[in-house]
Structures are given as C-alpha cells and as structure tokens.
N, C-alpha and C. Protein backbone atom coordinates (compact mmCIF):
# COMPACT_ATOMS: atom_id res chain seq x y z
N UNK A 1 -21.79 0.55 5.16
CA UNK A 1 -21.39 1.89 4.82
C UNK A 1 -19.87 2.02 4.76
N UNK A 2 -19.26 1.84 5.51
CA UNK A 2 -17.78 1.22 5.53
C UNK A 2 -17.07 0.82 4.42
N UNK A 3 -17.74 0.01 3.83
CA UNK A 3 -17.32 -0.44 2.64
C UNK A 3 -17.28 0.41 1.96
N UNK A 4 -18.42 1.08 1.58
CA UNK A 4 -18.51 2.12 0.48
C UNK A 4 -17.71 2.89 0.50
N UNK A 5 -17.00 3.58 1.83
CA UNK A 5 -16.02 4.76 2.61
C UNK A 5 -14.63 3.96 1.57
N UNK A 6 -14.55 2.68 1.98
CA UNK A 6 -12.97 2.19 1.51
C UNK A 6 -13.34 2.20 -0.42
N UNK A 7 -14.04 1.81 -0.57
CA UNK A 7 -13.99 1.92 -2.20
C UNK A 7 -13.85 3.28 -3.09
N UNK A 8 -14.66 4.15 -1.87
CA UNK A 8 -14.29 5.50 -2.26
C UNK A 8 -13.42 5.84 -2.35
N UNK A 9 -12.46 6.16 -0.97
CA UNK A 9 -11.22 6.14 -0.76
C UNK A 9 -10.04 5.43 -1.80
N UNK A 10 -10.28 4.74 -2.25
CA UNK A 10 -9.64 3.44 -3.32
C UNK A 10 -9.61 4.19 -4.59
N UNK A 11 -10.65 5.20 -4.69
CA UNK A 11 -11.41 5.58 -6.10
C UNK A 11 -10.23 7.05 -6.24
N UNK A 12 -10.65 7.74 -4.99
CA UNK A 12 -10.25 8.92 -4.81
C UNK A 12 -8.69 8.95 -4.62
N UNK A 13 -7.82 8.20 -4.30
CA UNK A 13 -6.15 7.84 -4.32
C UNK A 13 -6.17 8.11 -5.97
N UNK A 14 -6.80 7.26 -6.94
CA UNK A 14 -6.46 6.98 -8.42
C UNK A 14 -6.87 8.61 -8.49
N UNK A 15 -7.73 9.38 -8.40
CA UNK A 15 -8.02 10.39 -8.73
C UNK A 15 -7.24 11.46 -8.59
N UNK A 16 -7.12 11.41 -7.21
CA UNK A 16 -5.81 12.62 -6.87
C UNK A 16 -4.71 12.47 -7.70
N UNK A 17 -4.22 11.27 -7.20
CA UNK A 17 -3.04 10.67 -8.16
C UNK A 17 -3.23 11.65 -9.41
N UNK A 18 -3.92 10.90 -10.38
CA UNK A 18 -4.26 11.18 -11.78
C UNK A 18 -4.63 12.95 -12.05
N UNK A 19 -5.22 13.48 -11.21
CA UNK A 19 -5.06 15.06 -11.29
C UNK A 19 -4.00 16.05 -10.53
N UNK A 20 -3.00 15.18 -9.62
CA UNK A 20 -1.73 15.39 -9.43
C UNK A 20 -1.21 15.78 -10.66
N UNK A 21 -0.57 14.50 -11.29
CA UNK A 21 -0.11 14.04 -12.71
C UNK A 21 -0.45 14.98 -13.86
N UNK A 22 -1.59 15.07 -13.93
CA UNK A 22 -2.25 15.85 -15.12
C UNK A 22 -1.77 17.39 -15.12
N UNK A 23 -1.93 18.05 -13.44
CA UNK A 23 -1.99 19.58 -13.72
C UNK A 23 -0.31 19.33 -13.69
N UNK A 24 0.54 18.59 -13.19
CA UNK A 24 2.13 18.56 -13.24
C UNK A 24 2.18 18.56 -14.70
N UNK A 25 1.98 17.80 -15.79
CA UNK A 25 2.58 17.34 -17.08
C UNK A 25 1.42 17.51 -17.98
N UNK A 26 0.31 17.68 -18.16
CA UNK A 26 -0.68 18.01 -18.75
C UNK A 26 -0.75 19.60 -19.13
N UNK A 27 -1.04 20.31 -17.62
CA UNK A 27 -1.19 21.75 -17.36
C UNK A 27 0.22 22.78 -17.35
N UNK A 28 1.36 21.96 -17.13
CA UNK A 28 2.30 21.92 -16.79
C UNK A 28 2.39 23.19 -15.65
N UNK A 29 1.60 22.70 -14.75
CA UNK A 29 1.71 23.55 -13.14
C UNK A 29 2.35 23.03 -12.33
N UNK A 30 3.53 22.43 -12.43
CA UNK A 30 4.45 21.93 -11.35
C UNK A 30 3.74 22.16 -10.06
N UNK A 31 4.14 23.20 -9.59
CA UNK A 31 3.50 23.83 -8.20
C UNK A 31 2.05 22.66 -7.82
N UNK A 32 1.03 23.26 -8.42
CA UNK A 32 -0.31 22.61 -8.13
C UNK A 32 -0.52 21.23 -8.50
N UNK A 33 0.30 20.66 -9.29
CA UNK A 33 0.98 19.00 -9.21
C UNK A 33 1.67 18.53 -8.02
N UNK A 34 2.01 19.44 -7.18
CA UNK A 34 3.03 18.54 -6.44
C UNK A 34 2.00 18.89 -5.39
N UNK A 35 1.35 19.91 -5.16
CA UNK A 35 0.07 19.92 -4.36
C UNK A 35 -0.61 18.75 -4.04
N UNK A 36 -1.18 18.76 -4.97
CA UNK A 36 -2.39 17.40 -5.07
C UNK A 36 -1.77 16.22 -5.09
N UNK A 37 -0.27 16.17 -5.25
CA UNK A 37 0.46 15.06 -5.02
C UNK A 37 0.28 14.87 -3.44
N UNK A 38 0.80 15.82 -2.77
CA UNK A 38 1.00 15.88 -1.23
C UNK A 38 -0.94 15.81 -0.49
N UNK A 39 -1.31 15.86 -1.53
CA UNK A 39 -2.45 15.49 -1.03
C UNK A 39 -3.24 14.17 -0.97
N UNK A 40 -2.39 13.35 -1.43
CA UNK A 40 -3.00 11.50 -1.69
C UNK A 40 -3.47 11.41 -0.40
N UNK A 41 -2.12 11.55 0.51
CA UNK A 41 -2.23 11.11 2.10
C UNK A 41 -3.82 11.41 2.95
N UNK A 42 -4.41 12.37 2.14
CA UNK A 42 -5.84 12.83 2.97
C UNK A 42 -6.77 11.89 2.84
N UNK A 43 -6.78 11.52 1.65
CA UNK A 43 -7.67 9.99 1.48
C UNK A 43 -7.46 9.43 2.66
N UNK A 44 -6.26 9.05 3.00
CA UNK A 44 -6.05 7.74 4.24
C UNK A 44 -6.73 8.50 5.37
N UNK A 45 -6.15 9.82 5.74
CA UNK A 45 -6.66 10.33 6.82
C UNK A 45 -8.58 10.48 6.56
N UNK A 46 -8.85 10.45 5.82
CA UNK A 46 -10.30 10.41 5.80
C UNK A 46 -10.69 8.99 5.94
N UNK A 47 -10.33 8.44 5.68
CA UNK A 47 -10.86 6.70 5.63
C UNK A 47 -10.31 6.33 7.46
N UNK A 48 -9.40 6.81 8.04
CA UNK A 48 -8.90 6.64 9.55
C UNK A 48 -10.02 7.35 10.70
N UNK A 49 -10.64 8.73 9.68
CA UNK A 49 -11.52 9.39 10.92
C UNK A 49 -12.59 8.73 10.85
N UNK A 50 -13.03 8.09 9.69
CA UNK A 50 -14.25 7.87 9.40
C UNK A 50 -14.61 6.13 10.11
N UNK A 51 -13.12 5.53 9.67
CA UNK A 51 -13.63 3.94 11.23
C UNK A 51 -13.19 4.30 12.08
N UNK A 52 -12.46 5.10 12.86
CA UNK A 52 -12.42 5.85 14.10
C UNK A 52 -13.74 5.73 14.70
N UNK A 53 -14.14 6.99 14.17
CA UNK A 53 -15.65 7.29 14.35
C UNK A 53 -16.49 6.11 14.51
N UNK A 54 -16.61 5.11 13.31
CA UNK A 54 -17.41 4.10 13.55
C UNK A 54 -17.15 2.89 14.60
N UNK A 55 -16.13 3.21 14.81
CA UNK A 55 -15.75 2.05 16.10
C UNK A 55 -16.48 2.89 17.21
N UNK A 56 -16.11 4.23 17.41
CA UNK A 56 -16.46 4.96 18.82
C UNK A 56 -17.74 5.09 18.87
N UNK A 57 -18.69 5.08 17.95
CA UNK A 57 -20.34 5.33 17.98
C UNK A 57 -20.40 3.77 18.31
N UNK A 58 -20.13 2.73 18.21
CA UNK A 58 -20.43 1.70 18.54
C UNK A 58 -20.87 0.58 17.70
N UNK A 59 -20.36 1.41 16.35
CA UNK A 59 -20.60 0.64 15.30
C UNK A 59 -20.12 -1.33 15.22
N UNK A 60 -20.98 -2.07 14.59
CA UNK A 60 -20.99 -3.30 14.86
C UNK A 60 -19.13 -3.80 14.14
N UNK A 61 -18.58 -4.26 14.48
CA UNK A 61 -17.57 -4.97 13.94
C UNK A 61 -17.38 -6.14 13.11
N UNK A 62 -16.51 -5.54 11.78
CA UNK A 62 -16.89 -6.30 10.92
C UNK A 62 -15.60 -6.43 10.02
N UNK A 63 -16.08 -7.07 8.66
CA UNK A 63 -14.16 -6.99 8.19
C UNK A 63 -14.03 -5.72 7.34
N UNK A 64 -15.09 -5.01 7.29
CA UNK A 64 -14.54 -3.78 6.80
C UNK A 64 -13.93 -3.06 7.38
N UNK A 65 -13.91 -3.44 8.96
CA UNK A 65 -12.81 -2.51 9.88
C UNK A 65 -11.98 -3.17 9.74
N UNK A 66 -11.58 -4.57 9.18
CA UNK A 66 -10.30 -4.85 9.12
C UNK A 66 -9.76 -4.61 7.99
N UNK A 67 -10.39 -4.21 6.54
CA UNK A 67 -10.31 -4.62 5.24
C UNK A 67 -9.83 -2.42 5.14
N UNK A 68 -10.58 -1.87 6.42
CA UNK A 68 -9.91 -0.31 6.49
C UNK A 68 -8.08 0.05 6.85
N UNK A 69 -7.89 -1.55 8.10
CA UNK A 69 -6.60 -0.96 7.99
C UNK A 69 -5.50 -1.57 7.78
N UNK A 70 -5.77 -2.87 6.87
CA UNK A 70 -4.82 -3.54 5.49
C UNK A 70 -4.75 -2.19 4.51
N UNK A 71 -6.14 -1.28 3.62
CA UNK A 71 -5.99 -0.73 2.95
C UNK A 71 -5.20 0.88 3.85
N UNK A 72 -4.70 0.84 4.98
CA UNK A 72 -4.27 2.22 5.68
C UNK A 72 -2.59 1.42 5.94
N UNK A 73 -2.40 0.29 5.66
CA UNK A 73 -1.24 -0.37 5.85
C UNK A 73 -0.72 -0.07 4.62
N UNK A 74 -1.11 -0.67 3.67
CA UNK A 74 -1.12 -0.96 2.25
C UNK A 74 -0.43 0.36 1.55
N UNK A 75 -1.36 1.06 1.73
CA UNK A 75 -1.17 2.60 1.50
C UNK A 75 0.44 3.28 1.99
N UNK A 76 0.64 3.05 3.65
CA UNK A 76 1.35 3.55 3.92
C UNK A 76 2.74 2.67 3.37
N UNK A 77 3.03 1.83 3.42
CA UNK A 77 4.01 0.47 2.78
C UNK A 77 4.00 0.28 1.18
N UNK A 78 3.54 1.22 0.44
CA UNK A 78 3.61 0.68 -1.12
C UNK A 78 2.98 2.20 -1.03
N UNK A 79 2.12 3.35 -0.73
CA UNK A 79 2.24 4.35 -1.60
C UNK A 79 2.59 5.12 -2.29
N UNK A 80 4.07 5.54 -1.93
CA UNK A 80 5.32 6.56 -1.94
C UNK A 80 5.64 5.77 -2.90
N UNK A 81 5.76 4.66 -3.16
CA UNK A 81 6.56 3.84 -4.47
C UNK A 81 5.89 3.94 -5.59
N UNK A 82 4.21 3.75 -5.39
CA UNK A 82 3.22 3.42 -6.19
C UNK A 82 3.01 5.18 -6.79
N UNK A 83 3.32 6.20 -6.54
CA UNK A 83 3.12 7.87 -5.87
C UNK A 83 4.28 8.07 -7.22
N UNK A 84 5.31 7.50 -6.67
CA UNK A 84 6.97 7.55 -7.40
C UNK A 84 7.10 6.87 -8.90
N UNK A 85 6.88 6.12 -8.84
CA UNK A 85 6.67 4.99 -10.18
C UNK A 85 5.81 6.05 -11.57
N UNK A 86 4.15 6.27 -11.05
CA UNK A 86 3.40 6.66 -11.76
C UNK A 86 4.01 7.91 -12.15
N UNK A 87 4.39 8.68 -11.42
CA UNK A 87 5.09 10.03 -11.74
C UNK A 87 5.94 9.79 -12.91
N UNK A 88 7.07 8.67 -12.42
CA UNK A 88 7.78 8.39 -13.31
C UNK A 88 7.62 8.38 -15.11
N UNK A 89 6.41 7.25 -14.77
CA UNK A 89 6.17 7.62 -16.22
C UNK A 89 5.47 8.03 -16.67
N UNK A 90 4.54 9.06 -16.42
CA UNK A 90 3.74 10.40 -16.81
C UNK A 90 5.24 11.22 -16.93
N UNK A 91 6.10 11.42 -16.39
CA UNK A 91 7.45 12.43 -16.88
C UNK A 91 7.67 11.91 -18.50
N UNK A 92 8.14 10.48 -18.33
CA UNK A 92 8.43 9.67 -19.42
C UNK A 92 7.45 9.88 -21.00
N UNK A 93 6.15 9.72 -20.94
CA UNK A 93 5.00 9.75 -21.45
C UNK A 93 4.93 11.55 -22.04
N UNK A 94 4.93 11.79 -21.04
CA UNK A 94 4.31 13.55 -21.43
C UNK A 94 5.35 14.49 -21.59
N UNK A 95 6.38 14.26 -20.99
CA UNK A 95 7.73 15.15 -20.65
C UNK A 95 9.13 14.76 -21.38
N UNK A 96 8.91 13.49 -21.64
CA UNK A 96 10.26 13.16 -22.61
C UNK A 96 11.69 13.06 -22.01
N UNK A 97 10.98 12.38 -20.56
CA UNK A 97 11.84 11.97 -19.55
C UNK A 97 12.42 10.00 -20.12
N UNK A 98 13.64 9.61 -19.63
CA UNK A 98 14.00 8.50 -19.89
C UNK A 98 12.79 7.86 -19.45
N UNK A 99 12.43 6.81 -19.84
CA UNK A 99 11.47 5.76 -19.75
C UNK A 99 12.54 4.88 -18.35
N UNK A 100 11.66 4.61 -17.34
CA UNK A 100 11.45 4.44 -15.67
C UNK A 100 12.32 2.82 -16.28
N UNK A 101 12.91 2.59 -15.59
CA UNK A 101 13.84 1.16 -15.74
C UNK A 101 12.60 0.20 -14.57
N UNK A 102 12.78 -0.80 -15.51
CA UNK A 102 11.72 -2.23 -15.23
C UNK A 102 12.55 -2.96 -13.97
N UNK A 103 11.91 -3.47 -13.43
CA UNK A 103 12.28 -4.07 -12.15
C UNK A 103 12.97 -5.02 -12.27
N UNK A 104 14.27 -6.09 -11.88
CA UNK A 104 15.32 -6.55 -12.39
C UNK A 104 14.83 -7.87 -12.85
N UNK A 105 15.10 -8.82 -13.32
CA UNK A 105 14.89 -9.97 -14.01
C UNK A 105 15.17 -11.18 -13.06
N UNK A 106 17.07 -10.89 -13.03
CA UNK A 106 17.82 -11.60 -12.67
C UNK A 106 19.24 -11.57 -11.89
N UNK A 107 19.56 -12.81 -11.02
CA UNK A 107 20.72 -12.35 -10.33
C UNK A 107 20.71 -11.79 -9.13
N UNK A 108 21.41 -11.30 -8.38
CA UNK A 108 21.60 -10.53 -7.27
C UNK A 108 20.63 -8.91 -6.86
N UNK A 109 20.63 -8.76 -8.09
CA UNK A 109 19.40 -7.44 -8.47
C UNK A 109 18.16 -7.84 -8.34
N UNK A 110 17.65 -9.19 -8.63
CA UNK A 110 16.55 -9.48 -8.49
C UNK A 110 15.87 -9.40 -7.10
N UNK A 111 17.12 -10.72 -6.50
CA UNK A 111 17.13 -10.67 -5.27
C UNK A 111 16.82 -9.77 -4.35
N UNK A 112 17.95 -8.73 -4.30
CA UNK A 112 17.52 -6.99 -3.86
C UNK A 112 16.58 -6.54 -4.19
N UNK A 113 15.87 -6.28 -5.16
CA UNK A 113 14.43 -6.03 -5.06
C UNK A 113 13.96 -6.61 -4.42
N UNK A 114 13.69 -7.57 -4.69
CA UNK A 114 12.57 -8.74 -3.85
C UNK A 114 12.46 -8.73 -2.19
N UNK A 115 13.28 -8.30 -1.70
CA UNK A 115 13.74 -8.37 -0.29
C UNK A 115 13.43 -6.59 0.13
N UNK A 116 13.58 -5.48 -0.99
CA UNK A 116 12.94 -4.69 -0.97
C UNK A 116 11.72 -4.52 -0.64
N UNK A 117 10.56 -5.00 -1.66
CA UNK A 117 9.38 -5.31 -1.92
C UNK A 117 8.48 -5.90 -0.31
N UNK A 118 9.87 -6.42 -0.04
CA UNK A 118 8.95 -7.56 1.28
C UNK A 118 9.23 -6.67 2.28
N UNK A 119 10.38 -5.83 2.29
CA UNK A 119 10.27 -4.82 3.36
C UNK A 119 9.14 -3.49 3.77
N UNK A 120 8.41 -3.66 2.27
CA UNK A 120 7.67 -2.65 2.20
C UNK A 120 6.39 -3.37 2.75
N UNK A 121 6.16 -4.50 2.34
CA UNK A 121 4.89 -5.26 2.91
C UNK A 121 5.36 -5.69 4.59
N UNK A 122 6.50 -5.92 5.02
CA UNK A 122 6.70 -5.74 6.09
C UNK A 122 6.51 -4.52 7.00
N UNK A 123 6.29 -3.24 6.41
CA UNK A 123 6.24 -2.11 6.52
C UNK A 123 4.35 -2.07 6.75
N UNK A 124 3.60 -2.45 5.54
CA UNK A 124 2.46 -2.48 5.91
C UNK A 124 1.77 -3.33 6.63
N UNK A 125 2.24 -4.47 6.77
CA UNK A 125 1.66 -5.33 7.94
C UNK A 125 1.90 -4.75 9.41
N UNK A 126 2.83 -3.91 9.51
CA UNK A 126 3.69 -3.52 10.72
C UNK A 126 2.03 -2.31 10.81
N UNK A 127 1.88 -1.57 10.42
CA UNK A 127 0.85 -0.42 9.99
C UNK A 127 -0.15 -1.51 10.72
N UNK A 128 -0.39 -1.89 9.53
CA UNK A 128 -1.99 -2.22 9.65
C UNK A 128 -2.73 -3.38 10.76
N UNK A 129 -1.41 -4.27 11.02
CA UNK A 129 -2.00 -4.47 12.18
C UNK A 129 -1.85 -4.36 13.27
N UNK A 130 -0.97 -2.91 13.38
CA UNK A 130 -0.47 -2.03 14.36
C UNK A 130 -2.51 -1.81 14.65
N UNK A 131 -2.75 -1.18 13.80
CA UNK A 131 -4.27 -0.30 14.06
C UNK A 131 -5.12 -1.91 14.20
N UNK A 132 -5.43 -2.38 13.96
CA UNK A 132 -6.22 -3.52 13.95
C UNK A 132 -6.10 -3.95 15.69
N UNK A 133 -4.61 -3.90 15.95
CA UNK A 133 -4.36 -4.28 17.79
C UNK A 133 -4.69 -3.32 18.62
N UNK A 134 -4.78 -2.01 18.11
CA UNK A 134 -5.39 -0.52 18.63
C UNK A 134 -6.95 -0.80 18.19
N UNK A 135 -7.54 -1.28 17.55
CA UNK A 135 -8.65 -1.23 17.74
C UNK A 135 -9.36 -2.44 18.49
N UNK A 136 -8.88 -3.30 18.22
CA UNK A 136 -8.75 -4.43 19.38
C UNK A 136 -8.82 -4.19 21.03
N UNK A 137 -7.69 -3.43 21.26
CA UNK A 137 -7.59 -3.17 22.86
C UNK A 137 -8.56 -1.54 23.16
N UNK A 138 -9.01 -0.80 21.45
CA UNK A 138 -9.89 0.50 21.87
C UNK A 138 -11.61 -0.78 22.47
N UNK A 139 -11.98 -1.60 22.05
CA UNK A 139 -12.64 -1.77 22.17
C UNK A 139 -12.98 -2.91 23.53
N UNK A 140 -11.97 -3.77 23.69
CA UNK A 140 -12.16 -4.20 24.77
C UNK A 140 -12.64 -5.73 25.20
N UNK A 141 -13.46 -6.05 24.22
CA UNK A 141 -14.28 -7.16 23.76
C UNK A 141 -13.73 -8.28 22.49
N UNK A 142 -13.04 -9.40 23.49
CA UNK A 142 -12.58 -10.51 22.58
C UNK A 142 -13.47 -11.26 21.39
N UNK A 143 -14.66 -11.49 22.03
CA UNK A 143 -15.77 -11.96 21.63
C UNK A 143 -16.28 -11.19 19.81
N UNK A 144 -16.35 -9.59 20.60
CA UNK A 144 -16.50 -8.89 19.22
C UNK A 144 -15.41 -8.43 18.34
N UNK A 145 -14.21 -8.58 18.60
CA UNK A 145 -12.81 -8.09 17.71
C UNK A 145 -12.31 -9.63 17.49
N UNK A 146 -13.37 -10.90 17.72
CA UNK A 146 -12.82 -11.95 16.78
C UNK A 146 -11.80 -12.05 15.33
N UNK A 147 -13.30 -11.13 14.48
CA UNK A 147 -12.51 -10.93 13.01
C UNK A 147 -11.30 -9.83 12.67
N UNK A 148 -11.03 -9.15 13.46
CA UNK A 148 -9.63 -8.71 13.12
C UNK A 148 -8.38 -9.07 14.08
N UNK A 149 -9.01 -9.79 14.95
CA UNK A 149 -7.60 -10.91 15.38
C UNK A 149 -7.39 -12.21 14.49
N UNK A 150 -8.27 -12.42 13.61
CA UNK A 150 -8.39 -13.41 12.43
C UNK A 150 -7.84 -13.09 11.34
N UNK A 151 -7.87 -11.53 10.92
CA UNK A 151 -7.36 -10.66 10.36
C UNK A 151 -6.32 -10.46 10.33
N UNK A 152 -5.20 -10.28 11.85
CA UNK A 152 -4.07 -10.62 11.98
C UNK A 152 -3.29 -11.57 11.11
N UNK A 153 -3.84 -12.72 12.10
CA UNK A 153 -3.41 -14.22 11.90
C UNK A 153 -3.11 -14.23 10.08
N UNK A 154 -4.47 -14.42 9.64
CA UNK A 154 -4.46 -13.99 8.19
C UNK A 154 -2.91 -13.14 7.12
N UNK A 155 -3.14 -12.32 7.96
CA UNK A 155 -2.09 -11.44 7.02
C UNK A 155 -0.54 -11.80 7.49
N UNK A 156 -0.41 -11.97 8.78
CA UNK A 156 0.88 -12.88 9.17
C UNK A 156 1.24 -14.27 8.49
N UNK A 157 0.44 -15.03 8.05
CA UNK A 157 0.36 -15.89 7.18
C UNK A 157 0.81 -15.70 5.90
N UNK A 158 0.07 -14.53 5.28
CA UNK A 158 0.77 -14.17 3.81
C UNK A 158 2.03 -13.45 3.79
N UNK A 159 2.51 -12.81 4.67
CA UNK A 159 3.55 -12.11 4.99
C UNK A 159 4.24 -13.00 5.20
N UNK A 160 4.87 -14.02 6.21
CA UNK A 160 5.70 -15.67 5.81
C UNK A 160 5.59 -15.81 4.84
N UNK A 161 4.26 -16.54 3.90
CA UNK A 161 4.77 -16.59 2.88
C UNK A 161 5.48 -16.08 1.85
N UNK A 162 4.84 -14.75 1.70
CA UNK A 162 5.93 -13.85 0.93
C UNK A 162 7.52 -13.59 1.45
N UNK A 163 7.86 -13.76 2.67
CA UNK A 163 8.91 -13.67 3.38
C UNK A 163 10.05 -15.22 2.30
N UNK A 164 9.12 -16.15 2.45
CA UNK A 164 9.47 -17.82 1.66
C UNK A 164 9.95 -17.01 0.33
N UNK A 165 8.84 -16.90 -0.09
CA UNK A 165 9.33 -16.49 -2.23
C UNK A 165 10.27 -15.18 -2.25
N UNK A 166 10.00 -14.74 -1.65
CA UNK A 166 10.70 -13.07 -1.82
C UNK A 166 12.08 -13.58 -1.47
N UNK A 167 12.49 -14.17 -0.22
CA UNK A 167 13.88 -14.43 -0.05
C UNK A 167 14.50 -15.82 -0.51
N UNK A 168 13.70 -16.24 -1.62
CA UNK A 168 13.91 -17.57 -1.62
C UNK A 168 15.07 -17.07 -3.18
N UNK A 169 15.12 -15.96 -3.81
CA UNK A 169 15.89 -15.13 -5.02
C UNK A 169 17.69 -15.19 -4.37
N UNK A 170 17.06 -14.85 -3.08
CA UNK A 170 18.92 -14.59 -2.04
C UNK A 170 19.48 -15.71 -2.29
N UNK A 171 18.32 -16.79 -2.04
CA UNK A 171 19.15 -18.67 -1.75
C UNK A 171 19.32 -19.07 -3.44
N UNK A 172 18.43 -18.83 -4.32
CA UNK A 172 18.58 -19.37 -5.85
C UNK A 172 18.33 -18.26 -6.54
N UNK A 173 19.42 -17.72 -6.68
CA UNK A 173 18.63 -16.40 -7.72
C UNK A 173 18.50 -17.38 -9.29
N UNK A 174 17.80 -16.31 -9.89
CA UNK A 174 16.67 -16.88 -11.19
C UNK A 174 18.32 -15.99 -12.03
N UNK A 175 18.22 -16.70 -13.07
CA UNK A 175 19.40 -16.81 -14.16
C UNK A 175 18.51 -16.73 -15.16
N UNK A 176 19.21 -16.01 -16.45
CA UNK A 176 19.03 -15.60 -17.29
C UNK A 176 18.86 -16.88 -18.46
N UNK A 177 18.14 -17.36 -19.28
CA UNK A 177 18.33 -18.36 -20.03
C UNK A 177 19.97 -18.83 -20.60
N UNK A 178 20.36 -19.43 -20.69
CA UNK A 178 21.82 -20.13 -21.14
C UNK A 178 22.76 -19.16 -20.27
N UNK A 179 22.67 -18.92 -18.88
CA UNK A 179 23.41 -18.20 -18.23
C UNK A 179 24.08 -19.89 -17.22
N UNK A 180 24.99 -20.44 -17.45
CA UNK A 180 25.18 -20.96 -16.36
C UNK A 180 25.61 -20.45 -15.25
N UNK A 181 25.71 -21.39 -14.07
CA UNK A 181 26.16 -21.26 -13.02
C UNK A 181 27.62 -21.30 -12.40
C-alpha cells in the first residue's frame, strides 16, 4: 500500500505543479497560481503522515519506508529548483518571458554548478536519511530496520560518488572544443 501512497504522491507533485502553472499563465490568476504553487509541499506532508502512521500501527518494514524518505529527501533538496525552473519556462512559453538560460557547459561555471547540484543532493541525503535514522531509533529493532540502514549505506555510496564527478569539474574543468589550455 505504501507504494501506491509514494506513486501517488509522485503523480500529485506533477499535478499541482502543472495546475499551479496553468491557473498562473493559462488562467492568468497569479494569486491562485502561486497558491497551488505553495501547495506542492502538502504532497510531502501527506506521504510523511501516512509512513508515520504505518510505522506506528506496526506496519511490517520494508523499502517502501525507505524508498518514502529518499522521495521526502529528494523533494526537499531539488524541489524549490525543480518548482523554479518549470515556472521558468511556462513564463517563457506562455508569457513571453526570456527563455530560462541552460545550465553551463564549460569552465569554472560548470564547475559551480556542479558543486551546486551536489549541495542540493547533499541537502537531500542530509533529509532523508535524517528520517530513515528517526525511524530506525522510532522503532527500536536492528533486526527489522535492516533495510533502511542498507538504505543508508546505499545512498552514502551514491552521494561519494557524485561528490567524485561533481567535483571532479573544480580539478579538470571540461573546455570548450579548440579551447586550449
């Protein structure tokens, strides 16, 4: 059931989003656009009461409680950008706003992004397996919070790695074709 809660949730972000957007630049209701904008965040809070809940009824543990708060990490570490971006170019698209500048190529700019980017996934790992160690110590039982101390491990793993490529732009930034050095 869990699962279904996060796919929903997954479904319902694109939705709000997208009827944010629409009554902003479609309807052109500013007001009730920026509403339903400020309303993405309830998704998360619904997807938080709802494995809350299922941890406290005694629900069995599984990786959808872990796969709930990568996607409550995720969210909080890349939404506001992902929130910001799309706006962007629905302004661009519908409003006849400059078209949103592309993320840098090359050089020192690249770099800075990139180290951006990882701060934000540093941001959601910090989240998500903030709650994963809160649900860990809510429950008590090593034996049964195996898979989201695996879960951890897991995502600390990809987070180094991305830590490797993301800052690896600082040590060699990427050059432009026939740009020497």
């Amino acid at each position: 059931m869990l699962v279904t809660v996060i796919a929903a949730c997954e479904v319902a972000f694109w939705v709000v989003l997208g009827l944010g957007l629409f009554a902003r630049y479609g309807l052109r209701k500013a007001r009730l656009g920026g509403v339903l904008l400020l309303l993405v965040p309830v998704v998360d809070l619904v997807l938080l009461g709802v494995t809350t809940a299922d941890l406290k009824n005694g629900g069995e543990i599984g990786i959808a409680h872990g796969l709930a708060a990568v996607y409550l990490g995720v969210s909080v570490g890349f939404g506001h950008q992902i929130i910001r971006r799309m706006d962007a170019w629905a302004a661009h698209r519908f409003d006849g706003a400059p078209r949103p500048a592309r993320p840098p190529k090359y050089g020192r700019e690249r770099a800075a992004h990139e180290a951006r980017q990882w701060s934000r996934h540093l941001l959601a790992w910090a989240v998500g397996c903030g709650l994963l160690g809160l649900a860990i110590l809510h429950v008590g039982d090593a034996a049964r919070t195996e898979v989201l101390g695996g879960l951890i491990r897991l995502w600390t793993l990809v987070l180094g790695i991305d830590a490797a490529v993301s800052f690896s732009y600082t040590l060699a930034p990427k050059r432009a074709k026939g740009v020497e050095r």
